[in-house]
PDB file of N, CA and C in Angstrom:
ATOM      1  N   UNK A   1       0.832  -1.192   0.000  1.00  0.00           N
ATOM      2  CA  UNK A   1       0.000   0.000   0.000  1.00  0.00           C
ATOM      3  C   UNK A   1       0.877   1.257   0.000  1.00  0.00           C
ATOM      4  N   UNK A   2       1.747   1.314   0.765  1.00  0.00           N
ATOM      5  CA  UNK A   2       3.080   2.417   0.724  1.00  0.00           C
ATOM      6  C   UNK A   2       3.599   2.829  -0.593  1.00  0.00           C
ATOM      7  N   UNK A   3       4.038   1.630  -1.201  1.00  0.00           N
ATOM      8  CA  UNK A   3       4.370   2.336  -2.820  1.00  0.00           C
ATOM      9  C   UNK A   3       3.236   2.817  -3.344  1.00  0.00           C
ATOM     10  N   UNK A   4       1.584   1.855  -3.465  1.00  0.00           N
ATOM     11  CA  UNK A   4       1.064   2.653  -4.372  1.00  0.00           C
ATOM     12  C   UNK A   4       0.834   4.353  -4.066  1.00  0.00           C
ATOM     13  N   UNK A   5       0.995   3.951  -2.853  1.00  0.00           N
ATOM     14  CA  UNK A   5       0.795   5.778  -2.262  1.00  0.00           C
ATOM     15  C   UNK A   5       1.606   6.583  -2.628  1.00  0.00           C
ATOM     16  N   UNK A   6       2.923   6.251  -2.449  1.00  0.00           N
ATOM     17  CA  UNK A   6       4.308   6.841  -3.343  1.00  0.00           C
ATOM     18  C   UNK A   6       4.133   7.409  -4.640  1.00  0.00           C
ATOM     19  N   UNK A   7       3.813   6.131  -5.712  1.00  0.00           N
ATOM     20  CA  UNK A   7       3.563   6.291  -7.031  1.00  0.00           C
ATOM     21  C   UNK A   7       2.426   7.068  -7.254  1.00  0.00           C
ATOM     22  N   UNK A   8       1.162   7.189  -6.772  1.00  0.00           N
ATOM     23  CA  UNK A   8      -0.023   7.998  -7.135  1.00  0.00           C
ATOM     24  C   UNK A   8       0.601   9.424  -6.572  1.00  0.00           C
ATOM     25  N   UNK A   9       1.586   9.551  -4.818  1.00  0.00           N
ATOM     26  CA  UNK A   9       1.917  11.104  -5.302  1.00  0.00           C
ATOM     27  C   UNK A   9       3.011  11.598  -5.950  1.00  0.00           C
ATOM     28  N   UNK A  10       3.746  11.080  -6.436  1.00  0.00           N
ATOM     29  CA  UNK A  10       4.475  11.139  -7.010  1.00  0.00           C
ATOM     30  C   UNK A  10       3.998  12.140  -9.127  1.00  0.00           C
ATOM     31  N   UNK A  11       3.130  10.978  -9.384  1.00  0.00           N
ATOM     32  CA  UNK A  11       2.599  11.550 -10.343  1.00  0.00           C
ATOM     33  C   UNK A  11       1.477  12.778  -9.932  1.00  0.00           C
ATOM     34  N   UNK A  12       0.953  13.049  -8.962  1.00  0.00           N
ATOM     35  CA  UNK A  12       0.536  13.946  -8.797  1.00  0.00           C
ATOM     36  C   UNK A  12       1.173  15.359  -8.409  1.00  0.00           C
ATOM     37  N   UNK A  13       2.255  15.206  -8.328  1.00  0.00           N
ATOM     38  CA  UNK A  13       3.522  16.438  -8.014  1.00  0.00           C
ATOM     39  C   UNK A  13       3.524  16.711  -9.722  1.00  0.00           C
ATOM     40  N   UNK A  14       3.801  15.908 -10.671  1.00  0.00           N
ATOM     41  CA  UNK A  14       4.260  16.566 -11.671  1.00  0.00           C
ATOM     42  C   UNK A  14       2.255  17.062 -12.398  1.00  0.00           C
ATOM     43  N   UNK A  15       1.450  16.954 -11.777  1.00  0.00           N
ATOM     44  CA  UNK A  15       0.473  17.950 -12.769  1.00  0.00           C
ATOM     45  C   UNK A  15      -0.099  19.240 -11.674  1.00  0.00           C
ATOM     46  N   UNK A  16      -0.473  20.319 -12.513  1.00  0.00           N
ATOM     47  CA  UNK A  16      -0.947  21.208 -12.405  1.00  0.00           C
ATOM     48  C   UNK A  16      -2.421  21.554 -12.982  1.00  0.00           C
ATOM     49  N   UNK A  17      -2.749  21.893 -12.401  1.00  0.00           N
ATOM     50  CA  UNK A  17      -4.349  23.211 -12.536  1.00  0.00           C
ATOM     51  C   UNK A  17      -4.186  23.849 -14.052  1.00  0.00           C
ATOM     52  N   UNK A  18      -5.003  23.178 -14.887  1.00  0.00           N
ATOM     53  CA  UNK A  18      -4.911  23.491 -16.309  1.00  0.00           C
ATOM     54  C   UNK A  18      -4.274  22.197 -17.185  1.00  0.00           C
ATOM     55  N   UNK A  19      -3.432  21.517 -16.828  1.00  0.00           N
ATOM     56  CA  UNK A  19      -2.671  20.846 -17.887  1.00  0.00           C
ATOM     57  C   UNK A  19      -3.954  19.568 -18.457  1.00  0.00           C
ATOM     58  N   UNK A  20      -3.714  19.307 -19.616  1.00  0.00           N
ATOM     59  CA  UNK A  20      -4.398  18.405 -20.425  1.00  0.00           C
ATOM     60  C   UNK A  20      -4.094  16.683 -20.249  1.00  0.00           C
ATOM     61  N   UNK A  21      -4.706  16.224 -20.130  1.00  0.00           N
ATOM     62  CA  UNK A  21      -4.426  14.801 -19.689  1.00  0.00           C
ATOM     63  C   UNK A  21      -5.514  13.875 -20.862  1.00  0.00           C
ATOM     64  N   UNK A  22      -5.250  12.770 -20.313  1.00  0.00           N
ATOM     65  CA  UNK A  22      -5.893  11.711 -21.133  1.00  0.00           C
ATOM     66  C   UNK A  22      -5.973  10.385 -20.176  1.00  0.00           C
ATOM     67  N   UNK A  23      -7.007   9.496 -19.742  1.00  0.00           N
ATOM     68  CA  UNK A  23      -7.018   8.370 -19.102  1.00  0.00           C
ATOM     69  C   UNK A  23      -8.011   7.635 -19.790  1.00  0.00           C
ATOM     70  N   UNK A  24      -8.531   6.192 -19.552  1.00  0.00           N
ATOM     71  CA  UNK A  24      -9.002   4.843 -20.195  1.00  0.00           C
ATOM     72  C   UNK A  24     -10.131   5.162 -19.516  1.00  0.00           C
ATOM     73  N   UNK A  25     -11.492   5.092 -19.187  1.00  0.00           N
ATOM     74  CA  UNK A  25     -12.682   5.145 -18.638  1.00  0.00           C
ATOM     75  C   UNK A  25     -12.661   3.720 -18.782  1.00  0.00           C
ATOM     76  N   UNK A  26     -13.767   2.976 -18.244  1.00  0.00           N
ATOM     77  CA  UNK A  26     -14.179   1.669 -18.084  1.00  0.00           C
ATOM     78  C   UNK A  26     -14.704   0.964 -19.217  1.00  0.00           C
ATOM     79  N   UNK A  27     -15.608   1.597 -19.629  1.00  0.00           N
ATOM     80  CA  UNK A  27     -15.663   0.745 -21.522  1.00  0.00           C
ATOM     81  C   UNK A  27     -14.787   0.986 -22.422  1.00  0.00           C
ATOM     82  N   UNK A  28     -13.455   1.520 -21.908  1.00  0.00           N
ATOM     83  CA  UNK A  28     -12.562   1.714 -22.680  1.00  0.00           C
ATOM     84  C   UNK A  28     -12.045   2.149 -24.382  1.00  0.00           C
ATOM     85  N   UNK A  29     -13.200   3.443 -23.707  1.00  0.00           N
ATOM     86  CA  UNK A  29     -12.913   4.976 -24.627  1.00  0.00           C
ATOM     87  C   UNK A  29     -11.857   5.766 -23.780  1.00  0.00           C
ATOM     88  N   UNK A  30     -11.164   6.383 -24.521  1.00  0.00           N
ATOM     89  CA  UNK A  30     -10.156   7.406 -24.515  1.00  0.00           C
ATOM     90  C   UNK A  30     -10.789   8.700 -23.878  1.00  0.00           C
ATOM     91  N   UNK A  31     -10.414   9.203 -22.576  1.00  0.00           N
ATOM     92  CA  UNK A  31     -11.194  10.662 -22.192  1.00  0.00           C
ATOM     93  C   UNK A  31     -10.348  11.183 -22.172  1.00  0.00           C
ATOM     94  N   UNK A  32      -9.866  12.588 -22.907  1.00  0.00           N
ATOM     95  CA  UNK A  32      -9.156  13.530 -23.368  1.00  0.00           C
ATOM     96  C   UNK A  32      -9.959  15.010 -21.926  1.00  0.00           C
ATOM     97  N   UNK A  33      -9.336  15.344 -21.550  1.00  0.00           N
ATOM     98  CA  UNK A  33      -9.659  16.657 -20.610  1.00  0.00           C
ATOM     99  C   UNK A  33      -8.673  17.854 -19.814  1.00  0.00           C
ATOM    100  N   UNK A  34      -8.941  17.989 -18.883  1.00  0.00           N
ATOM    101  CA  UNK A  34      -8.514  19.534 -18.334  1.00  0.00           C
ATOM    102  C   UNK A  34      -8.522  19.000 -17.068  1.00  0.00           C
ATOM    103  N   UNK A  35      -7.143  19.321 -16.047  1.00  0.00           N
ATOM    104  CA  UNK A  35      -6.945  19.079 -14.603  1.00  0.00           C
ATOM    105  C   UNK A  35      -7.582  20.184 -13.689  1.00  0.00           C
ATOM    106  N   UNK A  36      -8.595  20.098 -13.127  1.00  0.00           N
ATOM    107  CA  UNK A  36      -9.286  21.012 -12.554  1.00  0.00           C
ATOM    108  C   UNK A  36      -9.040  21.191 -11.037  1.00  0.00           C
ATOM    109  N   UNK A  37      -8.484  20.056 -10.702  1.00  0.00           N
ATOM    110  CA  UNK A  37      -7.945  20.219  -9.432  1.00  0.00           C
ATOM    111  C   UNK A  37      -7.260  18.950  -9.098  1.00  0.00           C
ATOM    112  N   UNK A  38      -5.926  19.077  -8.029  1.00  0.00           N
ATOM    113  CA  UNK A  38      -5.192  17.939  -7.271  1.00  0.00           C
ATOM    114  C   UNK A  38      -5.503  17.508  -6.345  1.00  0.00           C
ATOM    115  N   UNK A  39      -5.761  16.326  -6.267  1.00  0.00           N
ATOM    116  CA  UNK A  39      -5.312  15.810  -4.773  1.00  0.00           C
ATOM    117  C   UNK A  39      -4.446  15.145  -4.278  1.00  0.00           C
ATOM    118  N   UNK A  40      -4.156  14.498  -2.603  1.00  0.00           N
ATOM    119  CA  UNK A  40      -3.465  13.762  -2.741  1.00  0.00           C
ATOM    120  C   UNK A  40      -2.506  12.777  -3.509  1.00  0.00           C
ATOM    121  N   UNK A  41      -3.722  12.021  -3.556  1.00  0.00           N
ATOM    122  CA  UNK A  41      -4.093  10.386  -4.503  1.00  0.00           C
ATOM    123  C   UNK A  41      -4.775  10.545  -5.880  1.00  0.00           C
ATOM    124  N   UNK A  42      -5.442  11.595  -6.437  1.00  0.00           N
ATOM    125  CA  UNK A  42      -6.684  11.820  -7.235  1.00  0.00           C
ATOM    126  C   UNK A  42      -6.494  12.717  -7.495  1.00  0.00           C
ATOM    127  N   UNK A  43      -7.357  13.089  -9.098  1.00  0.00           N
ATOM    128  CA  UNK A  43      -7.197  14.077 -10.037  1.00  0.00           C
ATOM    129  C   UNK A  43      -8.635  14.558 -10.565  1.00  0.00           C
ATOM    130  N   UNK A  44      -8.847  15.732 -10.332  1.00  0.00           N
ATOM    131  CA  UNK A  44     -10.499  16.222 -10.493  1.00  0.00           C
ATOM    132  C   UNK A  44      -9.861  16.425 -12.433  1.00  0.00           C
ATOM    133  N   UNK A  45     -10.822  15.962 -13.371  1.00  0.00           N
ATOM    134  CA  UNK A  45     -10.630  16.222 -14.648  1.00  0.00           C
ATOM    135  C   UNK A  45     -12.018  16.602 -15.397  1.00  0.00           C
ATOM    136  N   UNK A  46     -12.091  17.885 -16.171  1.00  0.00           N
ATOM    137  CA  UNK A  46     -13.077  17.686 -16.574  1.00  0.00           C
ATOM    138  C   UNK A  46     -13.095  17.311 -18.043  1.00  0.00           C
ATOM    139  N   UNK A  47     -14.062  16.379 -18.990  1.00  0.00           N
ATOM    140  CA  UNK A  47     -13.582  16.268 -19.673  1.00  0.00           C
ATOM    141  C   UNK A  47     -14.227  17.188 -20.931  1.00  0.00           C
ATOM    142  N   UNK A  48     -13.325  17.239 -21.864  1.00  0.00           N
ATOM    143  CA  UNK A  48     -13.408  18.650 -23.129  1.00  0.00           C
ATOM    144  C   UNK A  48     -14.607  18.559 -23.981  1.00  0.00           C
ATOM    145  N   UNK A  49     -15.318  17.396 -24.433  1.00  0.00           N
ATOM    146  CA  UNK A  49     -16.156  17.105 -25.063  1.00  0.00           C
ATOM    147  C   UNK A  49     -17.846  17.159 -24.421  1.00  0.00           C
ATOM    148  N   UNK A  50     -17.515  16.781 -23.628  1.00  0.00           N
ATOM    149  CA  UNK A  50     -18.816  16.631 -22.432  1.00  0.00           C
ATOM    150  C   UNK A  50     -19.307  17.090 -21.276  1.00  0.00           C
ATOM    151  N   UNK A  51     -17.929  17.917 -20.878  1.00  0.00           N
ATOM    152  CA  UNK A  51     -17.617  18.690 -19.889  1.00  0.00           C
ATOM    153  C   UNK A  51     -18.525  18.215 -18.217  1.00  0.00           C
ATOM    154  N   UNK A  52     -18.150  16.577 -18.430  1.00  0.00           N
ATOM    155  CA  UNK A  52     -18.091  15.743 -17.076  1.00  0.00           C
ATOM    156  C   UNK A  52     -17.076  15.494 -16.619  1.00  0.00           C
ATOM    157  N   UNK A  53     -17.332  15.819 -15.365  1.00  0.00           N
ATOM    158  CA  UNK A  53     -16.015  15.703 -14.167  1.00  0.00           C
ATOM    159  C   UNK A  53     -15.980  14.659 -13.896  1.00  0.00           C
ATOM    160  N   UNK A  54     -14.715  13.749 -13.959  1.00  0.00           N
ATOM    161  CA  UNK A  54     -14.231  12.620 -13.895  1.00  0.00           C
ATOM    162  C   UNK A  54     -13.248  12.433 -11.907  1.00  0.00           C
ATOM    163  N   UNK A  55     -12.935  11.756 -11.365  1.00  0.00           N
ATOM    164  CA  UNK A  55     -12.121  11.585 -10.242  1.00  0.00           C
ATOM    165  C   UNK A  55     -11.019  10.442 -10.546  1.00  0.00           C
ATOM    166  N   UNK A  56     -10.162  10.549 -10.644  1.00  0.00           N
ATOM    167  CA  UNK A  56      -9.483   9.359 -11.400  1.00  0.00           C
ATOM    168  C   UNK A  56      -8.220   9.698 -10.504  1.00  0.00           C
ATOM    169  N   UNK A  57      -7.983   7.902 -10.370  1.00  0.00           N
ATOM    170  CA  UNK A  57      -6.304   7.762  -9.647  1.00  0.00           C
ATOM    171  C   UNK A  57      -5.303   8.500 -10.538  1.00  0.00           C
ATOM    172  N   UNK A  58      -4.094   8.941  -9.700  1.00  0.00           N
ATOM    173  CA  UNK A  58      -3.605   9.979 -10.541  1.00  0.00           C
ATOM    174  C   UNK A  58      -2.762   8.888 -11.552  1.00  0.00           C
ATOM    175  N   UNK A  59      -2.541   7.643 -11.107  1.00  0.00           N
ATOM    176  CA  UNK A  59      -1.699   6.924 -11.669  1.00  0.00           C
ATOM    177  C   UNK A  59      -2.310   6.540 -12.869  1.00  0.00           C
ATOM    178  N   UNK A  60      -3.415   6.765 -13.188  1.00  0.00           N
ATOM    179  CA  UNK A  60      -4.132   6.238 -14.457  1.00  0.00           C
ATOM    180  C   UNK A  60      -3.767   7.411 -15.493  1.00  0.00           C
ATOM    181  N   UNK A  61      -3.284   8.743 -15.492  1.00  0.00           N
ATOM    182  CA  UNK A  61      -3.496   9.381 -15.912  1.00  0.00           C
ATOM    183  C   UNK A  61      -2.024   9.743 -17.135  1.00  0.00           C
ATOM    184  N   UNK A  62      -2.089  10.056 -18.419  1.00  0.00           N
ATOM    185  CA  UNK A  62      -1.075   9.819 -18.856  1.00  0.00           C
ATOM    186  C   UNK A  62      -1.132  11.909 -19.588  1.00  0.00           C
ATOM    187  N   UNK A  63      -0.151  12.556 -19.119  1.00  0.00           N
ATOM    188  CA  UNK A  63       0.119  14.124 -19.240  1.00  0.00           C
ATOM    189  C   UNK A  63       0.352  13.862 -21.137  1.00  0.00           C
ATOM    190  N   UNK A  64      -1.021  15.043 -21.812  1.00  0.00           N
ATOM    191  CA  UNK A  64      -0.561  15.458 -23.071  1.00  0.00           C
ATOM    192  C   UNK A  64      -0.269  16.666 -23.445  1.00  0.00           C
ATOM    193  N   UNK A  65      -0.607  17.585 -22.524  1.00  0.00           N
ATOM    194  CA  UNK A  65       0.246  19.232 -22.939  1.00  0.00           C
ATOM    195  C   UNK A  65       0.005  19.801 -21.635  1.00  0.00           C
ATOM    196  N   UNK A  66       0.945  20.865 -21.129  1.00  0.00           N
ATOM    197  CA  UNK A  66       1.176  21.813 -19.604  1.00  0.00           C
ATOM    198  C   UNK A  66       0.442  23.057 -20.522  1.00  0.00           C
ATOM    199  N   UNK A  67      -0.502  23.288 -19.329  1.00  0.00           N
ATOM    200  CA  UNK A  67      -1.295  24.440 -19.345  1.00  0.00           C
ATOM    201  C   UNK A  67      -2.144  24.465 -20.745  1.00  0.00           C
ATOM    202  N   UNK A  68      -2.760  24.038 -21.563  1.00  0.00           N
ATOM    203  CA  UNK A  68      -3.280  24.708 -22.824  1.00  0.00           C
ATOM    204  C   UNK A  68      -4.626  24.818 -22.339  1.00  0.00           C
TER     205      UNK A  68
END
């Protein structure tokens, strides 16, 4: 449990408020969005198309552009 805690903050140090991300949803479509806020463990995202707020482990989350 210690590492995953490590690894989820770990990747959550490198995003910021604004940057563009991308993670797998469960039927496994591609959600493209906007980091709306950090947490700990978790990443508030909203996403660009639909503009639903997602909560997603930060470790799921793979960074596609800072700030746009």
């Amino acid at each position: 449990k210690s590492q995953r805690t490590y690894i989820a903050r770990t990747m959550t140090r490198k995003l910021l408020v604004g940057d563009v991300v991308s993670f797998e949803e469960r039927k496994g479509a591609t959600v493209t969005g906007t980091v709306m806020k950090v947490n700990p463990k978790t990443v508030v995202v909203r996403d660009r198309s639909t503009n639903i707020q997602w909560k997603v482990t930060a470790t799921l989350l793979t960074p596609l552009s800072i700030g746009a």
